[in-house]
N, C-alpha and C. Protein backbone atom coordinates (compact mmCIF):
# COMPACT_ATOMS: atom_id res chain seq x y z
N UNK A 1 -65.40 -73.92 -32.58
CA UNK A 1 -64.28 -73.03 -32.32
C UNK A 1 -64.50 -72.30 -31.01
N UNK A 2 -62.99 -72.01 -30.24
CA UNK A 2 -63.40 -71.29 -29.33
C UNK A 2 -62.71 -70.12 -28.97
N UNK A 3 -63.57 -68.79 -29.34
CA UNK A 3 -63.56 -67.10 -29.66
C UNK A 3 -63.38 -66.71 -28.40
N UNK A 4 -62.10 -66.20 -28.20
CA UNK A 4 -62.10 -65.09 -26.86
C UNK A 4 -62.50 -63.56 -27.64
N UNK A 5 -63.71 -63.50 -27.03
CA UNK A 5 -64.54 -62.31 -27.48
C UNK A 5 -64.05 -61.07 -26.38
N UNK A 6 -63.33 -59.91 -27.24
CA UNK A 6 -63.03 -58.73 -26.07
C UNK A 6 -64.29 -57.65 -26.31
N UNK A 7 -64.86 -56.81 -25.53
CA UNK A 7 -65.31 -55.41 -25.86
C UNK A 7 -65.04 -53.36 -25.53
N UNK A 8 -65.16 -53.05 -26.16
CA UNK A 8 -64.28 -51.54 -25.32
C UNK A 8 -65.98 -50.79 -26.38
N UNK A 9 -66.15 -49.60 -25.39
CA UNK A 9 -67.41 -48.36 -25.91
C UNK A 9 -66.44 -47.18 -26.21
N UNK A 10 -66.06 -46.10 -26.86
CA UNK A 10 -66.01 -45.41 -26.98
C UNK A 10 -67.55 -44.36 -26.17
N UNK A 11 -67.38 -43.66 -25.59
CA UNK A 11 -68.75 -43.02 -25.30
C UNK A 11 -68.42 -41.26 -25.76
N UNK A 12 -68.50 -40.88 -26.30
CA UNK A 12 -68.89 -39.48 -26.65
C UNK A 12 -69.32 -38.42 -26.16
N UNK A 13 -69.49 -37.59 -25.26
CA UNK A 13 -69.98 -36.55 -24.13
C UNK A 13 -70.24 -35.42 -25.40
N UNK A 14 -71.62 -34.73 -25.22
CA UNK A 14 -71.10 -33.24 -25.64
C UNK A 14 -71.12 -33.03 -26.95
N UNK A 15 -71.26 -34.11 -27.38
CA UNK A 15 -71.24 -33.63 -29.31
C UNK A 15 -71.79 -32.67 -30.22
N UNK A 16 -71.67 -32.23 -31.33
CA UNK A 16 -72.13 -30.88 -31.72
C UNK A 16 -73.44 -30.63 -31.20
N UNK A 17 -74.15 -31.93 -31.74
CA UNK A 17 -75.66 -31.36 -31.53
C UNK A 17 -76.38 -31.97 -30.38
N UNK A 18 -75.49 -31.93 -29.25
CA UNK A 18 -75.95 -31.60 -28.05
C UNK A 18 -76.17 -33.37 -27.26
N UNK A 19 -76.00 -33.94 -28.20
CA UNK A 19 -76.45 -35.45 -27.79
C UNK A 19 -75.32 -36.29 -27.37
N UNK A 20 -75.24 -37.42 -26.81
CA UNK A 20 -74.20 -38.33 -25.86
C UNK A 20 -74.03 -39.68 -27.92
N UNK A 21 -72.85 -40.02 -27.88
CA UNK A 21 -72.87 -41.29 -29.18
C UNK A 21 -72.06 -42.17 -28.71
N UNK A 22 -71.90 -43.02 -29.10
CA UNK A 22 -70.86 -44.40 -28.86
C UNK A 22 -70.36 -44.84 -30.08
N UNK A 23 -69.41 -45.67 -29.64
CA UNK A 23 -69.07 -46.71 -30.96
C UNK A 23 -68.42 -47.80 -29.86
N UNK A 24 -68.83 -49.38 -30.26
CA UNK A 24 -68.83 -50.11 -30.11
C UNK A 24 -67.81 -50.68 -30.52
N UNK A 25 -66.56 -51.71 -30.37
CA UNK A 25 -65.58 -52.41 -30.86
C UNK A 25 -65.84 -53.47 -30.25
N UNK A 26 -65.80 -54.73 -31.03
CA UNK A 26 -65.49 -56.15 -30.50
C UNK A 26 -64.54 -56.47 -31.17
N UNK A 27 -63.71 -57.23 -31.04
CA UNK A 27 -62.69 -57.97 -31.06
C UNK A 27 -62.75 -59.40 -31.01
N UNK A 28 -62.39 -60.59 -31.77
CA UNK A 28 -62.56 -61.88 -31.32
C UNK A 28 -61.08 -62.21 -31.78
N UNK A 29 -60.28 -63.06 -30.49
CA UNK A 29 -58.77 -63.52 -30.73
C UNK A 29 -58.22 -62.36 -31.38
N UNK A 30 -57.99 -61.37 -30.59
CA UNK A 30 -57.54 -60.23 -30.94
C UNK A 30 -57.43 -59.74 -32.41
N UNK A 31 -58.61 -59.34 -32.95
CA UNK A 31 -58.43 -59.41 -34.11
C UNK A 31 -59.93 -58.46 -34.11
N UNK A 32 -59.98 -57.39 -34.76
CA UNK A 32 -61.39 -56.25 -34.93
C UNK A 32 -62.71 -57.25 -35.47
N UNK A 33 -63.06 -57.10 -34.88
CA UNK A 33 -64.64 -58.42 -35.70
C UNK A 33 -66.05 -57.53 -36.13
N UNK A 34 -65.83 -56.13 -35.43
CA UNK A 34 -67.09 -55.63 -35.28
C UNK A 34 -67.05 -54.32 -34.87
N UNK A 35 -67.72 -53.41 -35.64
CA UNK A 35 -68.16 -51.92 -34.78
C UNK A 35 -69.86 -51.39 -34.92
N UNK A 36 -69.94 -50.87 -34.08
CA UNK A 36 -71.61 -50.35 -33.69
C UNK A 36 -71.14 -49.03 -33.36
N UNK A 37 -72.33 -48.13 -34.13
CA UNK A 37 -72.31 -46.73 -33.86
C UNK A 37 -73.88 -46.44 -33.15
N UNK A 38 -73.80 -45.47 -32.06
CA UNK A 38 -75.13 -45.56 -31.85
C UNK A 38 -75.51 -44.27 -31.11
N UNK A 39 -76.15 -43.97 -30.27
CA UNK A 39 -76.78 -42.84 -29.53
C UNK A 39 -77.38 -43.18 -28.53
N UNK A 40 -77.19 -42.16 -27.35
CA UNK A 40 -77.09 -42.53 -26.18
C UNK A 40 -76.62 -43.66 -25.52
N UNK A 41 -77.32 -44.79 -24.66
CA UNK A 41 -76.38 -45.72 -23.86
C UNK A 41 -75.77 -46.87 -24.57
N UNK A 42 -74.88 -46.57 -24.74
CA UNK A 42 -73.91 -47.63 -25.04
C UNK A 42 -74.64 -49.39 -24.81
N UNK A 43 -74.48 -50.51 -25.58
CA UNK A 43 -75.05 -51.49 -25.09
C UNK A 43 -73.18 -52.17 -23.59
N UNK A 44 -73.85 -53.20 -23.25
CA UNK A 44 -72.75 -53.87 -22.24
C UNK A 44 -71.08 -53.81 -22.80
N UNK A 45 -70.46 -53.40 -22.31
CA UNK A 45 -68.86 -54.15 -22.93
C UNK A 45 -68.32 -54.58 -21.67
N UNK A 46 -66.96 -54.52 -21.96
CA UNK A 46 -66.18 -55.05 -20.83
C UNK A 46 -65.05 -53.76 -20.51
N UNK A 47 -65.29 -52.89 -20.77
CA UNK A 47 -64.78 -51.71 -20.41
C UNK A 47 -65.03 -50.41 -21.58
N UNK A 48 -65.89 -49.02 -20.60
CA UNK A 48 -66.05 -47.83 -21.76
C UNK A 48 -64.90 -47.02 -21.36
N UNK A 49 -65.15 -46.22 -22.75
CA UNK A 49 -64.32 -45.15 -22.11
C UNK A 49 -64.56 -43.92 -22.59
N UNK A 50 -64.54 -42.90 -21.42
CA UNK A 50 -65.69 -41.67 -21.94
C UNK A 50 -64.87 -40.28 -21.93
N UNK A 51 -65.42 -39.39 -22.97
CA UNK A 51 -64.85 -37.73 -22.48
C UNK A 51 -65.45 -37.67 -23.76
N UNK A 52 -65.04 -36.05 -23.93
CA UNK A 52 -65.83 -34.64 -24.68
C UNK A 52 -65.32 -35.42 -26.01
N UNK A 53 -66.21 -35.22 -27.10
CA UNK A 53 -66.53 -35.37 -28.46
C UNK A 53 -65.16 -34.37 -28.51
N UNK A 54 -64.54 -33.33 -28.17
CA UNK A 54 -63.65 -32.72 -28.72
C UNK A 54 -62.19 -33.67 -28.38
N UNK A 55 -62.25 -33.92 -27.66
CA UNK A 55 -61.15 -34.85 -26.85
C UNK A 55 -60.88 -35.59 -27.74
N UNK A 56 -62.05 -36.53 -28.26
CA UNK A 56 -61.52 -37.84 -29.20
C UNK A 56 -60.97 -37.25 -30.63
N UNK A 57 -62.07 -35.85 -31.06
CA UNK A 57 -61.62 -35.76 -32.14
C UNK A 57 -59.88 -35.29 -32.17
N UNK A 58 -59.56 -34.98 -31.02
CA UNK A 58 -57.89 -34.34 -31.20
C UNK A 58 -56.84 -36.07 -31.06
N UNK A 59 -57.77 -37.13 -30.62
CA UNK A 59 -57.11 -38.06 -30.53
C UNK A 59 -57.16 -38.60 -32.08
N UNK A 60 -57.94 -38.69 -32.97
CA UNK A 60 -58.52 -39.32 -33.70
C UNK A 60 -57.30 -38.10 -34.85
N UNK A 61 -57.41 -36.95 -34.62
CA UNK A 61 -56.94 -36.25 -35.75
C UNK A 61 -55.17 -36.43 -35.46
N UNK A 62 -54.82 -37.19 -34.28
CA UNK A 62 -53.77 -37.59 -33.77
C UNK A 62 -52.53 -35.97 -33.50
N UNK A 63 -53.63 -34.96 -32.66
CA UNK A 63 -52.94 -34.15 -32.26
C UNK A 63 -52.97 -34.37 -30.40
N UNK A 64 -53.74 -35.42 -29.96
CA UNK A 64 -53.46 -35.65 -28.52
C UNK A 64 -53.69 -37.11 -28.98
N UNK A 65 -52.65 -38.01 -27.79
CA UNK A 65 -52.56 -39.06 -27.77
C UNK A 65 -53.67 -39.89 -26.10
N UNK A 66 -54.32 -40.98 -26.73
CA UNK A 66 -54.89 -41.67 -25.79
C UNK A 66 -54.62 -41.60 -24.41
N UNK A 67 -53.39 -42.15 -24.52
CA UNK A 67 -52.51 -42.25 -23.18
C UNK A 67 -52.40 -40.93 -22.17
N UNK A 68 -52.16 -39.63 -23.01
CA UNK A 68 -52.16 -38.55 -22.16
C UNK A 68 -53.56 -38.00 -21.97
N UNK A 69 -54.62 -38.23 -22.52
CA UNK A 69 -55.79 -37.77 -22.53
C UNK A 69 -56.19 -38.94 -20.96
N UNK A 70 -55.85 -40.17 -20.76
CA UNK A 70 -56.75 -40.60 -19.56
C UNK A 70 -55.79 -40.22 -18.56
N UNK A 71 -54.12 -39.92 -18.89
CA UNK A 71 -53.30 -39.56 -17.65
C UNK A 71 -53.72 -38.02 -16.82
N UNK A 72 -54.48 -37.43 -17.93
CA UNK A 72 -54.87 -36.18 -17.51
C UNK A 72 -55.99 -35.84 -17.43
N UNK A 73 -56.93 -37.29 -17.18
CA UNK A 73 -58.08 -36.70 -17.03
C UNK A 73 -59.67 -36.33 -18.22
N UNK A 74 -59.23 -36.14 -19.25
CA UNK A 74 -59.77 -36.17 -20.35
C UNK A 74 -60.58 -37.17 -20.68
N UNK A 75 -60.14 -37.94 -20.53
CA UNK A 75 -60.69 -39.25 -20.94
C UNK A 75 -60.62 -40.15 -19.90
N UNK A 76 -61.78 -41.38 -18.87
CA UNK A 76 -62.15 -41.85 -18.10
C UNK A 76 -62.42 -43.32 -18.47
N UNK A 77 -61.88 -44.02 -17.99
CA UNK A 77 -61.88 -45.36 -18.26
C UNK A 77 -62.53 -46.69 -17.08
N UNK A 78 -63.52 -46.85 -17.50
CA UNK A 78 -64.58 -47.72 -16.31
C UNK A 78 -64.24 -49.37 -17.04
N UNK A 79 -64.30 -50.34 -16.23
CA UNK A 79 -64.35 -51.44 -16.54
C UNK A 79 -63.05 -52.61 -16.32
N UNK A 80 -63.31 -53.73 -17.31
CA UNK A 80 -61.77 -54.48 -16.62
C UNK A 80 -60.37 -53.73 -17.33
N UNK A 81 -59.67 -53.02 -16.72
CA UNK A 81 -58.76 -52.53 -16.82
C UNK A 81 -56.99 -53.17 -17.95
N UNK A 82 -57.38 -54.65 -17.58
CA UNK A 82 -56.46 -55.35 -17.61
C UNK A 82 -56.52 -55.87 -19.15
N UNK A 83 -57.67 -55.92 -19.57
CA UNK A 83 -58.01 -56.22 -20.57
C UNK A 83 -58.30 -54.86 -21.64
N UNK A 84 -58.40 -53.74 -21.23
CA UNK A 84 -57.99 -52.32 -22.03
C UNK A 84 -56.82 -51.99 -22.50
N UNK A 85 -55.98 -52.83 -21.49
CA UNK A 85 -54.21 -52.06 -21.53
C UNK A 85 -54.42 -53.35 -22.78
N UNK A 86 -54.48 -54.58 -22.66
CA UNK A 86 -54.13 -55.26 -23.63
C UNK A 86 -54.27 -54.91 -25.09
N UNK A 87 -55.88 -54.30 -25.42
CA UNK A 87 -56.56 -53.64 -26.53
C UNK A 87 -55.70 -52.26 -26.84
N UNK A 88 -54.74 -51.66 -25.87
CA UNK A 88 -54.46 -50.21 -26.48
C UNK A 88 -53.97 -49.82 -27.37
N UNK A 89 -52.51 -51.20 -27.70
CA UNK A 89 -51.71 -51.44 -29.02
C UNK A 89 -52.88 -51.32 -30.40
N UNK A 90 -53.76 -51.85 -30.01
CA UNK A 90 -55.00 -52.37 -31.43
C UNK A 90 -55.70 -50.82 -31.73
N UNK A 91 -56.16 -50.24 -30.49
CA UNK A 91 -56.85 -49.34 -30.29
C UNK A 91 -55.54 -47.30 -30.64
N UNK A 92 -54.67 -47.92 -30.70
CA UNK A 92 -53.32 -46.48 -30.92
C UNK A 92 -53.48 -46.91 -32.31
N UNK A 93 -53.12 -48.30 -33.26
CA UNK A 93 -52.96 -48.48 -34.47
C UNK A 93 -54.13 -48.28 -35.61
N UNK A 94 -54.90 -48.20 -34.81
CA UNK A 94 -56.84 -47.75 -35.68
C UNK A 94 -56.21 -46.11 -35.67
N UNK A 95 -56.47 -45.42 -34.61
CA UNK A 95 -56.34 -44.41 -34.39
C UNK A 95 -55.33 -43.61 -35.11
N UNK A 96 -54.20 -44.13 -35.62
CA UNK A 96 -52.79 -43.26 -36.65
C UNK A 96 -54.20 -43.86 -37.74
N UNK A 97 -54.41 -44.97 -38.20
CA UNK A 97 -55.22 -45.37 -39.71
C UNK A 97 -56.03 -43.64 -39.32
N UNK A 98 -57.08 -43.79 -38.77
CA UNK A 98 -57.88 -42.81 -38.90
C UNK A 98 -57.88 -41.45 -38.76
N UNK A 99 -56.21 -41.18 -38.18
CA UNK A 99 -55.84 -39.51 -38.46
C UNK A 99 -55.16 -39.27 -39.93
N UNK A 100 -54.93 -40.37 -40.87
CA UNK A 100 -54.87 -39.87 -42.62
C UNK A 100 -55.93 -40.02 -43.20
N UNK A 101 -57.45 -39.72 -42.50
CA UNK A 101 -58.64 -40.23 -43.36
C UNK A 101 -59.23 -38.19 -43.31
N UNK A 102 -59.19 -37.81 -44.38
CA UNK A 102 -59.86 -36.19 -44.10
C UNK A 102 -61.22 -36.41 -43.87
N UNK A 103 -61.60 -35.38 -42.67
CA UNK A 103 -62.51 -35.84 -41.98
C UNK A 103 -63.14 -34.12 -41.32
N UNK A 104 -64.40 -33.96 -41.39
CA UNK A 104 -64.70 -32.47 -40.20
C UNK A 104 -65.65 -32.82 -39.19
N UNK A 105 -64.26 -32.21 -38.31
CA UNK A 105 -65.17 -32.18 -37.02
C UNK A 105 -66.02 -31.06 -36.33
């Protein structure tokens, strides 16, 4: 078989207890295949994307949206570009799942 394998990092800045975290997403044929949680450097993807542990959690609790968080700065996006915009649909529809999950940040 042949897997078009995508990757995106979440990177974490700033978190309570002072330390940098990630989470890892792969994707194979657009479709979630995989997540890694980890601390400090992120392993390789094909694009991260970084800001304050508070940032994600307002994205995640879906009181700021992705889109306005990198239009303004918040959030920083390194890597192939072209292939992020593709993931964002996948990456907005996780994100509503995970603002009805009760959760403290």
């Amino acid at each position: 078989m042949n897997f078009v394998t995508s990757s995106m990092s979440n990177i974490y800045l700033d978190c309570p207890d002072g330390e940098t975290r990630y989470l890892l997403f792969r994707f194979e044929n657009g479709e979630f295949a995989e997540l890694l949680l980890g601390q400090g450097e992120p392993p390789q993807a094909e694009f991260k994307i970084s800001g304050k542990y508070e940032t994600f959690a307002k994205i995640t609790q879906a009181e700021l949206s992705s889109h306005k968080a990198l239009m303004t700065g918040k959030l920083r996006l390194k890597g192939n570009i072209v292939k992020a915009l593709k993931l964002a649909a996948i990456a907005d529809r996780m994100n509503k799942v995970l603002a009805k999950i009760p959760a403290s940040y």
